[in-house]
C-alpha atoms as a PDB file:
ATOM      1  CA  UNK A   1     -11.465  -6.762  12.902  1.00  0.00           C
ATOM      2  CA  UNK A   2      -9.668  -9.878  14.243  1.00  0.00           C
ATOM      3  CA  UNK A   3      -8.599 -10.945  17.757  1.00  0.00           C
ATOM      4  CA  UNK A   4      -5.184  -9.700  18.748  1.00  0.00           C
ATOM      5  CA  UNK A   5      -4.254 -13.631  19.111  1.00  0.00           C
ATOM      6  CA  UNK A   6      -5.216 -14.075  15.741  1.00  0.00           C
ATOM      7  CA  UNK A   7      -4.024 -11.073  14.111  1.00  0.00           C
ATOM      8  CA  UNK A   8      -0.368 -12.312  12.991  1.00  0.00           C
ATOM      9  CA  UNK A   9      -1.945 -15.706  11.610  1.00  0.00           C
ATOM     10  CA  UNK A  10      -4.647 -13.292   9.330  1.00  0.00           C
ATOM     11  CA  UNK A  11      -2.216 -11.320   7.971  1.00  0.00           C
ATOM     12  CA  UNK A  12       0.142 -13.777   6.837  1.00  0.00           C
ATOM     13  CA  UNK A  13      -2.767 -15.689   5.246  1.00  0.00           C
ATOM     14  CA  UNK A  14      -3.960 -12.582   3.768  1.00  0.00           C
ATOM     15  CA  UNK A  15      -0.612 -11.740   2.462  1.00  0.00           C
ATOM     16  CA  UNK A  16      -0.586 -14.983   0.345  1.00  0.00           C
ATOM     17  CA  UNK A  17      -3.089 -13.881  -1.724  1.00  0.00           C
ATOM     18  CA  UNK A  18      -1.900 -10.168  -2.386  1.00  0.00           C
ATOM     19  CA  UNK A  19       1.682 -11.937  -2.629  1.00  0.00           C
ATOM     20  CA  UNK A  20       0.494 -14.565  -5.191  1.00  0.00           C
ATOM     21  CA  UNK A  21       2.396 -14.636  -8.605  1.00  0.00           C
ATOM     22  CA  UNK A  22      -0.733 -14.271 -10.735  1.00  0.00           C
ATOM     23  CA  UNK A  23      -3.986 -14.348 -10.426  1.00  0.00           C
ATOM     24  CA  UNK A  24      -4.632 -17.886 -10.005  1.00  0.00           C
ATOM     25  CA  UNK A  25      -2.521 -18.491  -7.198  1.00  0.00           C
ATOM     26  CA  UNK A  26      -4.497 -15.419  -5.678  1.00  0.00           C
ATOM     27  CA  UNK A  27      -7.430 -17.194  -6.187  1.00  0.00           C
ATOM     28  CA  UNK A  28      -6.390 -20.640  -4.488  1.00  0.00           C
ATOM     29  CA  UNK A  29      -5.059 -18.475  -1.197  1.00  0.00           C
ATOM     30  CA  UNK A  30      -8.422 -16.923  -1.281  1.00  0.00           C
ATOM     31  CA  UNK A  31     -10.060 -20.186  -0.805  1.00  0.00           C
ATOM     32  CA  UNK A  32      -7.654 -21.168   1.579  1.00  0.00           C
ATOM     33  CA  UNK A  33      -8.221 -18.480   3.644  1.00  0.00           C
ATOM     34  CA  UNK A  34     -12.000 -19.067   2.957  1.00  0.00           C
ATOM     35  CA  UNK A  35     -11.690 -22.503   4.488  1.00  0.00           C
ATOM     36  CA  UNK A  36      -9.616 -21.413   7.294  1.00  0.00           C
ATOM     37  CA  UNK A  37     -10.775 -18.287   8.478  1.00  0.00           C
ATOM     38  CA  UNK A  38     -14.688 -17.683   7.093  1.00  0.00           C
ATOM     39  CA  UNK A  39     -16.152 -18.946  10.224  1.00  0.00           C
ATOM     40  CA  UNK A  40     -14.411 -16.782  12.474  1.00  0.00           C
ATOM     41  CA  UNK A  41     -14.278 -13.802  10.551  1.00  0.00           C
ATOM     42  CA  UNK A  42     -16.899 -14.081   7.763  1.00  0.00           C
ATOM     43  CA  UNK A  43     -16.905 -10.052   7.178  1.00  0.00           C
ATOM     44  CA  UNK A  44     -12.849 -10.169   5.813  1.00  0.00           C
ATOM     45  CA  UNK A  45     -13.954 -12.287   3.224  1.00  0.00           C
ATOM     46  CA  UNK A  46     -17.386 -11.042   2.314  1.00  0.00           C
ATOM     47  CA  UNK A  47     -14.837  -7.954   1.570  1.00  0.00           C
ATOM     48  CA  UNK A  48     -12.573  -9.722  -0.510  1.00  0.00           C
ATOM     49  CA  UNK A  49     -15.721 -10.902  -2.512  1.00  0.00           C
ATOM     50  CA  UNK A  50     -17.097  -7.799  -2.933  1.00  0.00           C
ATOM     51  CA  UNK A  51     -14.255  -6.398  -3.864  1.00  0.00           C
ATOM     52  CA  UNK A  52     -12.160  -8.661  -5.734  1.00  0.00           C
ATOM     53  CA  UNK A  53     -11.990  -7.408  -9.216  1.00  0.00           C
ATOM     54  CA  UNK A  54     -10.700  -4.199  -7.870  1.00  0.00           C
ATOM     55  CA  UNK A  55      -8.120  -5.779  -5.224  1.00  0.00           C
ATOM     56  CA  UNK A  56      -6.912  -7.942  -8.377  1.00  0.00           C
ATOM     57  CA  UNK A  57      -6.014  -5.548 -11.036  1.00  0.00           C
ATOM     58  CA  UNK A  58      -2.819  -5.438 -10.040  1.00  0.00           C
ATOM     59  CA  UNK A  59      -2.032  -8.700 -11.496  1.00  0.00           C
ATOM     60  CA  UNK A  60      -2.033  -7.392 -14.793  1.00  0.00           C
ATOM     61  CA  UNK A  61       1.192  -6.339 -13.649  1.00  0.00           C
ATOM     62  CA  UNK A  62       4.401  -7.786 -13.780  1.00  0.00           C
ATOM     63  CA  UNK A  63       6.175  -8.652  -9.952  1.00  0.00           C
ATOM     64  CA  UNK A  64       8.045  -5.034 -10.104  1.00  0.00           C
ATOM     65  CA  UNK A  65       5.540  -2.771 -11.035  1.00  0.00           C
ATOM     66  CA  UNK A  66       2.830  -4.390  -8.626  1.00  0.00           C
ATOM     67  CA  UNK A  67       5.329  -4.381  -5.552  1.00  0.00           C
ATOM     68  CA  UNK A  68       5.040  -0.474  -5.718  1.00  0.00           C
ATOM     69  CA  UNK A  69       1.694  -0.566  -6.350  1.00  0.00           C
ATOM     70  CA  UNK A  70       0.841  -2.496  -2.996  1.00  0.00           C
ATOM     71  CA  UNK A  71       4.115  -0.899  -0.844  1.00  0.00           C
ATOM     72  CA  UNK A  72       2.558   2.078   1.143  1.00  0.00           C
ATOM     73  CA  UNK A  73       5.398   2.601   3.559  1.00  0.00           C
ATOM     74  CA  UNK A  74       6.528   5.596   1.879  1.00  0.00           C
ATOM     75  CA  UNK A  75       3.525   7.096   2.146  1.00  0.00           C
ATOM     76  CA  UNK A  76       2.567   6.039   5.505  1.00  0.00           C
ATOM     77  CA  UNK A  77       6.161   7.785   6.936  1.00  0.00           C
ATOM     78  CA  UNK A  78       5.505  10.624   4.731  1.00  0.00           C
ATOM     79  CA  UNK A  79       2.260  11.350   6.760  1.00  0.00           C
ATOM     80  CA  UNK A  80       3.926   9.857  10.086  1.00  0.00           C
ATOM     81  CA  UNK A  81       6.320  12.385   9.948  1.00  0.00           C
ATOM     82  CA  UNK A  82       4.208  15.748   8.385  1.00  0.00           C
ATOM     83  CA  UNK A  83       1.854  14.544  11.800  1.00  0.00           C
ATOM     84  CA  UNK A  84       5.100  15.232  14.168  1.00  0.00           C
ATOM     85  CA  UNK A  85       5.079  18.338  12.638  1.00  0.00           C
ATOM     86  CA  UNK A  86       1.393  19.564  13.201  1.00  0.00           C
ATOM     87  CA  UNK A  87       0.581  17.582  16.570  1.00  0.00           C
ATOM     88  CA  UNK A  88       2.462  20.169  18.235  1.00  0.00           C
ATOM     89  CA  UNK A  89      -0.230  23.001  17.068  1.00  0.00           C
ATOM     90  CA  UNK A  90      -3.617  22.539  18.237  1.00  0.00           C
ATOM     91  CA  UNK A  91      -5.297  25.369  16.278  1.00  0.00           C
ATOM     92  CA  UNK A  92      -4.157  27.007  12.968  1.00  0.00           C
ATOM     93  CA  UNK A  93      -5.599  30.615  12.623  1.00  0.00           C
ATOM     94  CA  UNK A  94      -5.778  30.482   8.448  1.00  0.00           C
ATOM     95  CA  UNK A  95      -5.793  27.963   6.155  1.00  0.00           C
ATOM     96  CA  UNK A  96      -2.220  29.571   4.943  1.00  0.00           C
ATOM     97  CA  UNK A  97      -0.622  28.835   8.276  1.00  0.00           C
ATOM     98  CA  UNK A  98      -0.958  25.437   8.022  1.00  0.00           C
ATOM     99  CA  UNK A  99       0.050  25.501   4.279  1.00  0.00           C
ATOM    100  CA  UNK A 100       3.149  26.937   5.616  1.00  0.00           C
ATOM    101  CA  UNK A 101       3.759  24.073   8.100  1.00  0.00           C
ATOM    102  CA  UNK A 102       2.819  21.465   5.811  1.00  0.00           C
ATOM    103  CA  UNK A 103       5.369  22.930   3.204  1.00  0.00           C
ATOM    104  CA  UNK A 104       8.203  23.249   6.116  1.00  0.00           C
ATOM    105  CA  UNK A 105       8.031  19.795   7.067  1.00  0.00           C
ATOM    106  CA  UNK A 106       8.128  18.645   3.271  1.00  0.00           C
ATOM    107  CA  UNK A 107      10.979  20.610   3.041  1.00  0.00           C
ATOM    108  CA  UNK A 108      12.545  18.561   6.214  1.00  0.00           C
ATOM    109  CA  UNK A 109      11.199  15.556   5.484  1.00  0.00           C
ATOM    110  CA  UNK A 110      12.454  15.541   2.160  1.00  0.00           C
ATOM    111  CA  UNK A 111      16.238  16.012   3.347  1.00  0.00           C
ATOM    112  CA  UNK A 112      15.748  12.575   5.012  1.00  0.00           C
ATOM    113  CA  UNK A 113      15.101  10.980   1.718  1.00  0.00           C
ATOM    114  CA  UNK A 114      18.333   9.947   0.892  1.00  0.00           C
ATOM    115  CA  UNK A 115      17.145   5.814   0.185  1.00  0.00           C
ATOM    116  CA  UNK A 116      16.495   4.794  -3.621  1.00  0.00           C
ATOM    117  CA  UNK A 117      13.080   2.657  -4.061  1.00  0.00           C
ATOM    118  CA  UNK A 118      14.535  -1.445  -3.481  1.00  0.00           C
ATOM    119  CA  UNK A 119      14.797  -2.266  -7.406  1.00  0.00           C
ATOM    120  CA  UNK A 120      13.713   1.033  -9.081  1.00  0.00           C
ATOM    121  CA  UNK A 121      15.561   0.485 -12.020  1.00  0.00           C
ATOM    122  CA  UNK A 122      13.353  -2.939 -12.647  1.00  0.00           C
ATOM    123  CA  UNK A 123       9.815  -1.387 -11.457  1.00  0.00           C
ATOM    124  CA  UNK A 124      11.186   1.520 -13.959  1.00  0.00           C
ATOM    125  CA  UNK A 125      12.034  -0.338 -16.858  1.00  0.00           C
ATOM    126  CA  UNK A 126       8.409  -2.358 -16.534  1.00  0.00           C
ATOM    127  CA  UNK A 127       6.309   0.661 -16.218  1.00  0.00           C
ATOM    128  CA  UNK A 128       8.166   2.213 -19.649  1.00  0.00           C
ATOM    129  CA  UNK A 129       6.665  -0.485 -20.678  1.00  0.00           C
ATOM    130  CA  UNK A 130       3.494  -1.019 -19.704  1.00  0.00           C
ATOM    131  CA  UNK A 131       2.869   2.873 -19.686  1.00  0.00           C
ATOM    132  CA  UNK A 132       5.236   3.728 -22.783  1.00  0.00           C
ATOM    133  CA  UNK A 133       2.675   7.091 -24.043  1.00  0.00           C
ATOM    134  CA  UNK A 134       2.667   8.592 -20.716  1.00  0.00           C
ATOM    135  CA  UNK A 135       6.428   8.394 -20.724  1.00  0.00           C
ATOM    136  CA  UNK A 136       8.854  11.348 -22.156  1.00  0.00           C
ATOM    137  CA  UNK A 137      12.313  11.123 -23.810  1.00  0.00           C
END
């Protein structure tokens, strides 16, 4: 965790190195954050460190396929809005009745969906690509 004062400055230094064009660029931001930041916060990047052949296998990628790899805003509205569904029920008698809410609000949810994924004809043409057997006709 970071200071609220600091929390804008973090995040834009920590999207430089998940925004990098390749791996190497990554690397530099990570050292630049490093530099600027490892005093204060030593924990973020003893995380990075740890973790840093997982967080970078997305470079592999080209820029199309990794932008929907990293974007979680669909996901993260999906389960803002299934939440507006079941906050309003604080118990569930069977496992089926919340099944049954869950499917509703997928079914309302999903008549909100009316916005394409920004360059999905790109991101699409990459990952026939990249994942051609996994791919029908």
């Amino acid at each position: 965790m970071c200071l609220y004062n600091d929390r804008k400055a973090v995040c834009a230094d920590l999207k430089k190195i998940y925004g990098a064009v390749n791996l190497d660029d990554a690397e530099y931001a990570k050292e630049e954050f490093r530099e600027k930041w490892d005093k204060k916060y030593p924990n973020i990047i003893k995380s990075w460190d740890k973790n840093w052949a997982e967080l970078t296998t997305f470079f592999e990628y080209p820029q199309e396929i990794r932008k929907i790899i990293y974007t979680t805003n669909a996901v993260e509205g999906y389960h803002r809005m299934v939440r507006k569904f079941t906050k309003s029920k604080s118990i569930f008698p069977t496992d089926d009745s919340i099944r049954k809410v869950i499917y509703m609000s997928v079914k309302e949810i999903s008549k909100k969906w009316t916005m394409p994924v920004r360059d999905w004809g790109l991101a699409y043409a990459q990952f026939a690509i990249y994942f051609e057997d996994r791919f029908a006709a």
